[in-house]
Every structure is written in C-alpha cells, then in structure tokens.
Protein backbone atom coordinates (compact mmCIF):
# COMPACT_ATOMS: atom_id res chain seq x y z
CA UNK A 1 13.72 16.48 11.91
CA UNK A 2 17.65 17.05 12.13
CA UNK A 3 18.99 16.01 8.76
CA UNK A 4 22.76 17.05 8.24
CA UNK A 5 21.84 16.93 4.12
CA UNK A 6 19.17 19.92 4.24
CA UNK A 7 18.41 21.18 1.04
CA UNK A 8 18.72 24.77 2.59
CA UNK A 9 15.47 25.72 0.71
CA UNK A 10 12.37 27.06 2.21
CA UNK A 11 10.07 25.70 -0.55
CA UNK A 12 7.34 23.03 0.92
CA UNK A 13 9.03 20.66 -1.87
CA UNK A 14 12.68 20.76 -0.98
CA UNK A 15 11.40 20.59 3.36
CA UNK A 16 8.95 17.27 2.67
CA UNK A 17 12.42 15.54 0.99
CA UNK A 18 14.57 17.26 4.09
CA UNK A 19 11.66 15.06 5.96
CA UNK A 20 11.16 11.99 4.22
CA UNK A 21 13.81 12.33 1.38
CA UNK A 22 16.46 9.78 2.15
CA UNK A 23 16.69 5.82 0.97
CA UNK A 24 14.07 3.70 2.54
CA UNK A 25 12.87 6.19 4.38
CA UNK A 26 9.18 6.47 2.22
CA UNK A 27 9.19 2.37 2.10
CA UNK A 28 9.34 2.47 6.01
CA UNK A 29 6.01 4.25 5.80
CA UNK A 30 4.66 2.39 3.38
CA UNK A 31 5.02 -0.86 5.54
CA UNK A 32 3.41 0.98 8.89
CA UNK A 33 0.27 2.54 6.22
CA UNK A 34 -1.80 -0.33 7.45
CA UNK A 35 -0.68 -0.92 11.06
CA UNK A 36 2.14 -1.03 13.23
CA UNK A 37 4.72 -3.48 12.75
CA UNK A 38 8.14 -4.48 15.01
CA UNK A 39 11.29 -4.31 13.49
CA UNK A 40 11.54 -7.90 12.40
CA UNK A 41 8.02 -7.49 10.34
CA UNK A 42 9.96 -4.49 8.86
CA UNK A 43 13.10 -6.37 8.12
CA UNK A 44 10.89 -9.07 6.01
CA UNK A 45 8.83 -7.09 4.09
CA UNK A 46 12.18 -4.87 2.87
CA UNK A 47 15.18 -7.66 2.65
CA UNK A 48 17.16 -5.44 0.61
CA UNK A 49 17.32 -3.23 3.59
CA UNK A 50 20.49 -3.40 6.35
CA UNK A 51 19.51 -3.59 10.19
CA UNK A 52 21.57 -0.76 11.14
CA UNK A 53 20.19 1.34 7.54
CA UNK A 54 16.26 0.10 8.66
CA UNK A 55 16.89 1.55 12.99
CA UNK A 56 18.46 4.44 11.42
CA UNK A 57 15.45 5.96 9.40
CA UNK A 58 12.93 4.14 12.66
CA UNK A 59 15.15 6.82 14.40
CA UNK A 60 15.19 9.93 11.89
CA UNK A 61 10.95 9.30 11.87
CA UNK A 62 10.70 8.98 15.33
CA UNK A 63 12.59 12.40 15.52
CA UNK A 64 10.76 14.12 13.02
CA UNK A 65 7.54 13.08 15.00
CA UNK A 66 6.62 10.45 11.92
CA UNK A 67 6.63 7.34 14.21
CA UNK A 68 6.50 6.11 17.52
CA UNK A 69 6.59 2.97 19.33
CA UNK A 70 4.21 1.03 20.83
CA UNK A 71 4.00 -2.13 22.97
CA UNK A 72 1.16 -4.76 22.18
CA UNK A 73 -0.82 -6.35 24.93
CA UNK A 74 -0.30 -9.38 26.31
CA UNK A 75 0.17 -11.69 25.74
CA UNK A 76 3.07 -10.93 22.70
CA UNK A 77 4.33 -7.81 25.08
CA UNK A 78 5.92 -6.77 21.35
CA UNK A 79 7.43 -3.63 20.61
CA UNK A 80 5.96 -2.25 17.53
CA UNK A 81 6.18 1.39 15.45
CA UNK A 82 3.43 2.91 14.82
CA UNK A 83 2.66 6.03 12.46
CA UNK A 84 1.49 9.06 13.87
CA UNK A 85 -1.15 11.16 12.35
CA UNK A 86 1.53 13.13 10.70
CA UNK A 87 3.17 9.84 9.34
CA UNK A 88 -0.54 9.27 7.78
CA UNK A 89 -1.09 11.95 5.94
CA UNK A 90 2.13 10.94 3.50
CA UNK A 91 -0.69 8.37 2.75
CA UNK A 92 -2.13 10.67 -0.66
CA UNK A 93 1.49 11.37 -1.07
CA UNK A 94 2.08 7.21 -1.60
CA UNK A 95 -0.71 6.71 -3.60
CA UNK A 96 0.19 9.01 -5.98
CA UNK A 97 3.86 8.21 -6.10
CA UNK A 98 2.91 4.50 -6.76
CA UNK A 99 -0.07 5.80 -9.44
CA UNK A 100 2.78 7.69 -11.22
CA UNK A 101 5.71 4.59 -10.98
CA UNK A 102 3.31 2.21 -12.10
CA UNK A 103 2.48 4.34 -15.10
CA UNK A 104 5.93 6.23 -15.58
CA UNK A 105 8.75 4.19 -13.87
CA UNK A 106 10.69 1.34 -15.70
CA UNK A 107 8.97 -2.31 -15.58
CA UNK A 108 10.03 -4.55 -12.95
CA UNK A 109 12.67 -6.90 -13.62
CA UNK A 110 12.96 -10.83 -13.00
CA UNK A 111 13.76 -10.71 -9.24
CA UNK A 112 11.80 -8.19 -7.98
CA UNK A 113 9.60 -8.52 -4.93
CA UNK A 114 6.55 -6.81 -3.17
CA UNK A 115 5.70 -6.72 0.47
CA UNK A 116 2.41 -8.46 1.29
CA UNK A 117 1.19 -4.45 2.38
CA UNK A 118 2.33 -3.15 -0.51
CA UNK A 119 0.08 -5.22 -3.04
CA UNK A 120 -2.50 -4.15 -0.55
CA UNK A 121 -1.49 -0.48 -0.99
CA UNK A 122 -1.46 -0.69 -4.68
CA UNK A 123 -5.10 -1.21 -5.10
CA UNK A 124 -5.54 2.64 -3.79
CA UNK A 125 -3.11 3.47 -6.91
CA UNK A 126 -5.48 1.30 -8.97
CA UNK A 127 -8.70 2.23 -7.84
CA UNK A 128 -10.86 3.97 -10.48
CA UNK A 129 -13.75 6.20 -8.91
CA UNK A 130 -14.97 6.17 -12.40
CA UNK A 131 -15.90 3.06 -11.98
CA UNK A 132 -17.35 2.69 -8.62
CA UNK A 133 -19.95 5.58 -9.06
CA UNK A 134 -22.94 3.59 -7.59
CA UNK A 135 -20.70 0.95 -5.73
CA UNK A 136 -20.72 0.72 -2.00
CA UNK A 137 -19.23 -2.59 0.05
CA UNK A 138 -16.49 -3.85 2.24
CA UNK A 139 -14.91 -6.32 1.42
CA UNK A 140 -12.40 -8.69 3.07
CA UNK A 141 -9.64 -9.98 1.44
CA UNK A 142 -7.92 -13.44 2.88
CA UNK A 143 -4.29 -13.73 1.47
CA UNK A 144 -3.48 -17.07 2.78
CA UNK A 145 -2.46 -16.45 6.78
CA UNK A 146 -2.88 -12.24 5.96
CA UNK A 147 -6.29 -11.21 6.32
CA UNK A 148 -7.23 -6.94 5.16
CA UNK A 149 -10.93 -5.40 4.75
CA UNK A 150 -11.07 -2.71 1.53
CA UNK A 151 -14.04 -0.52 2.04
CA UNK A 152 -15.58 1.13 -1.13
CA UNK A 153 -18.07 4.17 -0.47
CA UNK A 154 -19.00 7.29 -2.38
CA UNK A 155 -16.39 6.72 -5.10
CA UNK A 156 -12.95 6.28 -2.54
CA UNK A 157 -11.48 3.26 -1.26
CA UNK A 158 -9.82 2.66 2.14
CA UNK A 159 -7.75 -0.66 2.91
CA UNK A 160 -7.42 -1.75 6.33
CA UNK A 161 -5.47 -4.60 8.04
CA UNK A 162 -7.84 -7.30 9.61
CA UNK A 163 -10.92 -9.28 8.61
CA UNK A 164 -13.81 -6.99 8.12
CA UNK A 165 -16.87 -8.54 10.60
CA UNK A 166 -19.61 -7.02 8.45
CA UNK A 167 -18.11 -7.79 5.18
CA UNK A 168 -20.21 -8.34 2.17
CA UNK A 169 -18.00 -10.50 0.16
CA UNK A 170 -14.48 -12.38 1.28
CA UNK A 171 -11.96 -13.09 -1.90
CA UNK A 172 -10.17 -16.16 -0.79
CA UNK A 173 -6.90 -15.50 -2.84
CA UNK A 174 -2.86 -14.82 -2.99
CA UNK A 175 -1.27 -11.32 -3.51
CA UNK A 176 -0.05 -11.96 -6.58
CA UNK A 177 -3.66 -13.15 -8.11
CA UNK A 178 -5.20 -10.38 -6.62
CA UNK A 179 -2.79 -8.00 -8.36
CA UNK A 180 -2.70 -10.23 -11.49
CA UNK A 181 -6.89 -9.34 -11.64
CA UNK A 182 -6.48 -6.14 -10.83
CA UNK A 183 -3.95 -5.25 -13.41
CA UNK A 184 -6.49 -7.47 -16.09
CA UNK A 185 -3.65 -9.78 -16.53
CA UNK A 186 -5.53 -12.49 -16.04
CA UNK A 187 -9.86 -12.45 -15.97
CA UNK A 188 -11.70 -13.02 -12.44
CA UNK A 189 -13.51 -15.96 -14.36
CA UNK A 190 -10.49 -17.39 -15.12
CA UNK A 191 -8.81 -16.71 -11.95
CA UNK A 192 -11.53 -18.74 -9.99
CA UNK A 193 -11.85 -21.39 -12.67
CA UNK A 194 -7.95 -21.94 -11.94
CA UNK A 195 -8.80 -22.43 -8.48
CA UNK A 196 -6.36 -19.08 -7.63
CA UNK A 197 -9.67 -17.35 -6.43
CA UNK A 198 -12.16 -17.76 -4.37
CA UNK A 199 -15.43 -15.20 -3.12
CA UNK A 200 -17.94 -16.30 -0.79
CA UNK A 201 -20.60 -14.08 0.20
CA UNK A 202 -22.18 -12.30 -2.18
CA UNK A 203 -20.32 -13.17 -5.05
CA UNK A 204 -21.41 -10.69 -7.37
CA UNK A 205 -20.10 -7.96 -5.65
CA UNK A 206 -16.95 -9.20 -4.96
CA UNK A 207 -16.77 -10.04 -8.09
CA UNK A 208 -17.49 -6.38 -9.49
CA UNK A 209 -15.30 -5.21 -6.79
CA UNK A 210 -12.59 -6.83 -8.28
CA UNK A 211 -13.26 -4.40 -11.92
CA UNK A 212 -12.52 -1.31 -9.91
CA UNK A 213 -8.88 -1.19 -10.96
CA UNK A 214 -7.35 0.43 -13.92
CA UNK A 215 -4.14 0.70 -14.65
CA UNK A 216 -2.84 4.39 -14.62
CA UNK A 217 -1.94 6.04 -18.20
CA UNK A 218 1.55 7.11 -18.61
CA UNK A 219 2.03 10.99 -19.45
CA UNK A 220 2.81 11.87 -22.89
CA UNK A 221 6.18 11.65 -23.73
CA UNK A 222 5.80 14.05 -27.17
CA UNK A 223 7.14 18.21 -26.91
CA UNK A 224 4.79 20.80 -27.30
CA UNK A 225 5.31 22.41 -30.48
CA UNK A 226 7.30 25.40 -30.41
C-alpha cells in the first residue's frame, strides 16, 4: 500500500502500521471480520466516522490488497466490501488488541457505543480455553433482527454471521445482555429471570456456553527491582 507517512523502517512492526496504521483504518476491518458490508452498514456501525474519512481508508485497503468489493445477488444488486484473505488474518491481530484494551485501556465513558459486530467480536477476546476443555457446540445467537452462530470446538471459538442450521442451543437476547453475562456483570439466571435472555434448545449448554468468558487480567503495573 502507498502511504505518504511511511515509517521508513524495515521492521515487520513499523510495515503492519505503514499498512493498517492510520485512524479508522483497524475499525474498518473490524466491521468486515464477520462479512461484507456496503458503505452505509459501515457508516452506522462507526458514526463518529466522516464519509469522505470512511471511502478514504475503503480506498487505502483496497490498494493494499486488504479489501475488495463485491456485488450481492439479486435481488439487492448491493455493492458490498469484502475482506480478502489477507484482510483476515489481522483477525488474531484484533483479538488480541481488544484482549489487551479491555484489560489495559481506560474504561469507557458515558456515551460510548459498540457496533452490533463488535460485541460479537469481543467474545473471541473473552473466550477462555481454560474453560471449554471438554466443551464442543454451536451455538446461535439471535440479537433482536441480527442473527450470528459461535462455534466452540477443541478449546477455540469462531463467530460467524448468520443463524447456525445445526445449532445446539439459540440465546434469544440483546448485545448488551450478552456482553453484560459475559463480562459476569449480571448472572445468566438472573438475566433470563429478567426476561433479557432467552435459550431454547438444549438449555444447558447454552447456558454453560455462556461461562466461557473471562475477563482479561491487566499487566502489572509495579518495576522490577533494580
């Protein structure tokens, strides 16, 4: 990718930021980690960003071979962006980066917002293979109109858009709640007592899929003595 702000350093580090480096640029991918999305799905899940900002960085990732664009079939005949395998495998590099800003990073403040995909995304940050040793499911996740399948095998987790066929369990639910019982904020019990959750299926396992989440530690802050 041409970038004008090169770091003008050969180290894998200072290229990646060359890359991917510049303001939005990493919350574009984000919002394409689960599928492709048109411009106006962009411009709703990041308000804060400007049109001309948002088909500035759609252009620097389409140059750098991050993105491309796609039409749907009939009959919506949409133009979409899509990630390209190279745009996929910054998916680790997300994960991480929202495992160490959840742990790290300062609280969010009165105001803040998070995409719909994003609270999706945020259970991979969460996810405690640890925990999910002998655990093996799909499960789909219905977030009011948004529907996503998580899939749980051999101690990782994968999070797909669309309603998982096959699913074991379906947790009828909002993406705040979900969060909220991810992050223990608030107990599954209590969550479905409030009537802010719902699992049909096997309701066991979504219910244990649901305990999979821990929220990261943050690193210690104390100097090694001299």
């Amino acid at each position: 990718m041409t970038n004008k702000r090169c770091y003008g350093d050969a180290c894998g580090i200072a290229r990646a930021l060359d890359a991917v480096g510049d303001r939005w640029t990493l919350m574009v991918v984000r919002e394409l980690m689960l599928g492709p999305k048109r411009f106006t799905d962009l411009r709703r899940a990041l308000p804060r960003v400007g049109p001309d900002v948002l088909a500035q960085r759609l252009r620097d990732l389409e140059a750098g071979a991050l993105v491309v664009r796609d039409t749907l079939p009939p009959p919506a005949h949409a133009q979409v962006y899509v990630l390209t395998p190279k745009g996929r495998a910054l998916e680790n590099v997300l994960v991480e980066l929202g495992r160490w800003g959840g742990a790290n990073a300062d609280p969010p403040t009165p105001g803040m917002s998070m995409s719909e995909d994003a609270h999706l995304l945020s259970l991979q940050s969460l996810f405690d293979p640890a925990l999910a040793e002998d655990f093996a499911a799909t499960i789909t996740l219905h977030l009011g109109e948004s529907a996503y399948h998580a899939t749980v095998c051999d101690g990782r987790i994968t999070v797909a858009r669309g309603a998982a066929p096959d699913a074991d369990a379906t947790i009828h639910t909002s993406p705040e709640s979900l969060i909220a019982v991810a992050h223990k904020r608030c107990r599954c019990t209590d969550a479905i007592a409030d009537g802010q959750l719902r699992i049909t299926g096997d309701e066991d396992l979504g219910a244990r899929f649901l305990q999979l989440f821990t929220l990261p530690s943050p690193a210690a802050t104390d100097l090694p003595a001299a």
